[in-house]
N, C-alpha and C. Protein backbone atom coordinates (compact mmCIF):
# COMPACT_ATOMS: atom_id res chain seq x y z
N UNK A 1 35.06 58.42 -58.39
CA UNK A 1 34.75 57.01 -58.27
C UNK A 1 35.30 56.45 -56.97
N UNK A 2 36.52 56.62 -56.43
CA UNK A 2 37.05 55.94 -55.16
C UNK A 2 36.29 56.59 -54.23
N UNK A 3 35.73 57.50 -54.14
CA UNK A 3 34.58 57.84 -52.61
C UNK A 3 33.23 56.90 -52.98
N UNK A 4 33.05 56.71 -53.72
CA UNK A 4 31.95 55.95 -53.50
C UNK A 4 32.32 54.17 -53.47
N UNK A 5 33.41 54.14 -54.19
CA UNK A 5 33.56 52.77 -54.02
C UNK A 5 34.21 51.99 -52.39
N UNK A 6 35.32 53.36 -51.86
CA UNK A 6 35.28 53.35 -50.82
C UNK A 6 34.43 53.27 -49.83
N UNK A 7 33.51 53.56 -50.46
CA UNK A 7 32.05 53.64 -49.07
C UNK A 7 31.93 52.43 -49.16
N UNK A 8 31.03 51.65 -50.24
CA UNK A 8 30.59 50.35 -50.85
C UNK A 8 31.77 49.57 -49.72
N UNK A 9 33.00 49.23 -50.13
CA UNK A 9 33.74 48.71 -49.46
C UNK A 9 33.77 48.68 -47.97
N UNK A 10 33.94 49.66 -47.06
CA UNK A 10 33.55 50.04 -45.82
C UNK A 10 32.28 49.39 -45.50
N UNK A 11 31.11 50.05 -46.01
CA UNK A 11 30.05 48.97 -45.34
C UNK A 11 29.96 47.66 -45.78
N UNK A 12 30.21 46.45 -46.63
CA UNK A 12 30.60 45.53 -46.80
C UNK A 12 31.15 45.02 -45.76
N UNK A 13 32.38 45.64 -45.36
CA UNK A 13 33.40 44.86 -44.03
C UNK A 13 32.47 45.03 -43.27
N UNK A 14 31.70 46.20 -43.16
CA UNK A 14 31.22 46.05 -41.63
C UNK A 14 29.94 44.94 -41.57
N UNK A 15 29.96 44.26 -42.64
CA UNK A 15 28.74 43.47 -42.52
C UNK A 15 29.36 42.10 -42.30
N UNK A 16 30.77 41.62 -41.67
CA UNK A 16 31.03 40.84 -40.83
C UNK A 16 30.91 40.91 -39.70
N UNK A 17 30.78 42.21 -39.16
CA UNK A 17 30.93 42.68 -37.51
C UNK A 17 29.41 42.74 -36.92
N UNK A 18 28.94 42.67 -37.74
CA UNK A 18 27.45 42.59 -37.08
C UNK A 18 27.09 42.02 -35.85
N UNK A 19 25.91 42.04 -35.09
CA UNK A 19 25.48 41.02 -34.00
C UNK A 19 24.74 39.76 -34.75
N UNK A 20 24.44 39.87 -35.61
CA UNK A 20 23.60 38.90 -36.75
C UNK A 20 24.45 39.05 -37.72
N UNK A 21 25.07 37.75 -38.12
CA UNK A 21 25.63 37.44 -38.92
C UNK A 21 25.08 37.54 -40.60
N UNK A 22 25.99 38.47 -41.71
CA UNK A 22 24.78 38.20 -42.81
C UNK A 22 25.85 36.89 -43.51
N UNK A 23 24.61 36.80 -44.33
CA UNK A 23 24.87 35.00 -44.74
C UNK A 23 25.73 35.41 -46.12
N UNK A 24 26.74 34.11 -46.49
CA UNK A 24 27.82 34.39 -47.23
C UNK A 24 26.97 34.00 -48.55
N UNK A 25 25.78 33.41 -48.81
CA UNK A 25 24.97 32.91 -50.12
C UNK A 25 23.81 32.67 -49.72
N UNK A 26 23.03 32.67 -50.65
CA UNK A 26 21.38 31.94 -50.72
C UNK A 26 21.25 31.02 -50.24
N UNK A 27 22.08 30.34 -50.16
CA UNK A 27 21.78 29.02 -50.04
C UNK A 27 22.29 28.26 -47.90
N UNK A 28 23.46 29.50 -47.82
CA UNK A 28 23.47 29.21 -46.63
C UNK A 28 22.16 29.94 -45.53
N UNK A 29 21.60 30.87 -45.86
CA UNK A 29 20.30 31.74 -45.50
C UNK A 29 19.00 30.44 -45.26
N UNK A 30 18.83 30.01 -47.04
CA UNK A 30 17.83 28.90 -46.52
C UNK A 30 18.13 27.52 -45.65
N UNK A 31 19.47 27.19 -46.05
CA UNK A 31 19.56 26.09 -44.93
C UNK A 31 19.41 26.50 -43.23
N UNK A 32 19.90 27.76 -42.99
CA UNK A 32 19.55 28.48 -41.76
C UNK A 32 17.64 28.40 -41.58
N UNK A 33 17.37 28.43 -42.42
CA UNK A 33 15.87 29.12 -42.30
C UNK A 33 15.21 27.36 -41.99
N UNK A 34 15.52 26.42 -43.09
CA UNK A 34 14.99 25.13 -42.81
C UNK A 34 15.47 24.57 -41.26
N UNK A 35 16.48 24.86 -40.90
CA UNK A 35 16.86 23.97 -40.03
C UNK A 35 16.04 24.52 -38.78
N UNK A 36 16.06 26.12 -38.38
CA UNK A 36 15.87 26.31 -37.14
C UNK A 36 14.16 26.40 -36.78
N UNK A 37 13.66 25.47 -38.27
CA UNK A 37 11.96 25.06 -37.91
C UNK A 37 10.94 26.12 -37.33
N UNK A 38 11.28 27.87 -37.78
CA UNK A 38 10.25 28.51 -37.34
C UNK A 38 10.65 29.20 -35.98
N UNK A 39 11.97 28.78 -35.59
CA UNK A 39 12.22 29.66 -34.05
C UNK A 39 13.27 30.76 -34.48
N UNK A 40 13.50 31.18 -33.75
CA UNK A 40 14.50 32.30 -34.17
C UNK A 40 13.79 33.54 -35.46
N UNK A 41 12.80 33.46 -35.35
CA UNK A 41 12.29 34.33 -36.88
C UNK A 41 13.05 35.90 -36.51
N UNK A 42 12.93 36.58 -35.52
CA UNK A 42 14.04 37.64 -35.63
C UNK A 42 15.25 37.57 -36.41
N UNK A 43 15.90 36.48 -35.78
CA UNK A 43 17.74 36.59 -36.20
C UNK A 43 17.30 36.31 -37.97
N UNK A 44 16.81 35.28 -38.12
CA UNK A 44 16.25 34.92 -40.09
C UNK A 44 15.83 36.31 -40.18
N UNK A 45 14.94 37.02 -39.86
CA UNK A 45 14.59 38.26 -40.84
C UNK A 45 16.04 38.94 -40.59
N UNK A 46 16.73 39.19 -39.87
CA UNK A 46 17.45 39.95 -39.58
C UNK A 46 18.60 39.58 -40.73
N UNK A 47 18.58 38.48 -40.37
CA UNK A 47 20.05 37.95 -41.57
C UNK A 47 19.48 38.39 -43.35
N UNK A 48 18.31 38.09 -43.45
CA UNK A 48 17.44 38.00 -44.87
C UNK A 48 17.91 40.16 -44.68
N UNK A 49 17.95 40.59 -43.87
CA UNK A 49 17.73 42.14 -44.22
C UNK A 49 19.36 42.55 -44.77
N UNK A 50 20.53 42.03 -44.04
CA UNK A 50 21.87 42.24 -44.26
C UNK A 50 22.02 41.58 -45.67
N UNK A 51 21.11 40.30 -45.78
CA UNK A 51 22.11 40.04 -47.39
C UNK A 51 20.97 40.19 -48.13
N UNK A 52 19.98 41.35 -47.95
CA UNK A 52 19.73 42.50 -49.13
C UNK A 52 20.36 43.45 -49.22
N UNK A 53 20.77 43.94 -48.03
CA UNK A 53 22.03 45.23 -47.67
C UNK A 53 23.19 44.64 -48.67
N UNK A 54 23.73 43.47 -48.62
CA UNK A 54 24.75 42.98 -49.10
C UNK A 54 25.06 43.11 -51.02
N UNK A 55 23.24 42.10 -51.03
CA UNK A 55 23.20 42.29 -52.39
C UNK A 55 23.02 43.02 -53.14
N UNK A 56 22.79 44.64 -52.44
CA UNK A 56 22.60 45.59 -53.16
C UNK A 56 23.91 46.38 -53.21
N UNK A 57 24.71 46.74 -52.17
CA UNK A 57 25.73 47.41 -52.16
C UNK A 57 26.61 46.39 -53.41
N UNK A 58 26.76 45.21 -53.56
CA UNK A 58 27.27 44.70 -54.68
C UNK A 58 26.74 45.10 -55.53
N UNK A 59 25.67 45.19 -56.54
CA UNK A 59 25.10 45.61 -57.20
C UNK A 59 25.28 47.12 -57.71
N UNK A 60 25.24 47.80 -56.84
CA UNK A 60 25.66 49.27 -57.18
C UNK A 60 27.07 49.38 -57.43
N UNK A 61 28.28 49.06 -56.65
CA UNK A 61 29.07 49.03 -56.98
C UNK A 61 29.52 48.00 -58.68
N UNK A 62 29.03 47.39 -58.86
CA UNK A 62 29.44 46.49 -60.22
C UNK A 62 28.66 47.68 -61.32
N UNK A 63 27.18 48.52 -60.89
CA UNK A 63 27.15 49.10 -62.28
C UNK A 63 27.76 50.54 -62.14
N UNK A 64 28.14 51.29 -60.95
CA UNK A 64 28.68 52.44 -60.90
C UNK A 64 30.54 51.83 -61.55
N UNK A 65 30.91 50.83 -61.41
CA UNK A 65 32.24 50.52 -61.69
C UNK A 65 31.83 50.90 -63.47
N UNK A 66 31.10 49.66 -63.68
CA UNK A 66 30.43 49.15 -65.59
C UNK A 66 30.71 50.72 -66.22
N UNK A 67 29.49 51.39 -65.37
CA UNK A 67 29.40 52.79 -66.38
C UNK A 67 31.17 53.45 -66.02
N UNK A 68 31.47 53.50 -65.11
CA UNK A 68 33.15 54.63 -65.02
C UNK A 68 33.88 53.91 -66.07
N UNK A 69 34.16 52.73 -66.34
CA UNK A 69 35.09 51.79 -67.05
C UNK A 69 34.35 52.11 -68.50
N UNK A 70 33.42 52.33 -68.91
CA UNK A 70 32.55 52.76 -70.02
C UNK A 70 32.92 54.14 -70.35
N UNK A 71 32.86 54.64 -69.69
CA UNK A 71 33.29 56.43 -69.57
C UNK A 71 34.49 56.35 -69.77
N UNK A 72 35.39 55.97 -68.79
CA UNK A 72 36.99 56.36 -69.32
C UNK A 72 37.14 55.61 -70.83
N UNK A 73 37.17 54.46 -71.41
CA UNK A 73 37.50 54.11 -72.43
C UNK A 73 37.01 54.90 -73.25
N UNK A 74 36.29 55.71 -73.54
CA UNK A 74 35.35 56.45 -74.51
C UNK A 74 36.46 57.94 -74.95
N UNK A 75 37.35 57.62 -73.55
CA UNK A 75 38.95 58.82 -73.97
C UNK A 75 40.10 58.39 -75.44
């Protein structure tokens, strides 16, 4: 379990260091998207691609955790 959660973790951080910032919520993404009226559509897809990167590496990590924490109690 810690090599993979270690990974999860690792790329996470590195998704502050980016050149395109990924967005900390939904909601800061669309206010980005309303405000800059259609310009910038690179950096918006770009950001929209990191916080799928984002929301998925969360995702895997919460059900690879679910099932290990499922598994050990079953001792």
């Amino acid at each position: 379990m810690n090599k993979v959660t270690e990974y999860i973790d690792k790329e996470l951080k590195k998704m502050d260091r980016h050149i395109v910032a990924t967005p900390e919520s939904r909601e800061f993404l669309d206010s980005f998207s309303k405000a800059n009226q259609g310009s910038m559509d690179m950096v918006l897809t770009q950001m929209a691609v990191n916080w799928g990167y984002k929301i998925a590496l969360e995702n895997v990590k919460l059900e690879f955790m679910e099932k290990y924490i499922t598994n050990t109690n079953k001792d």
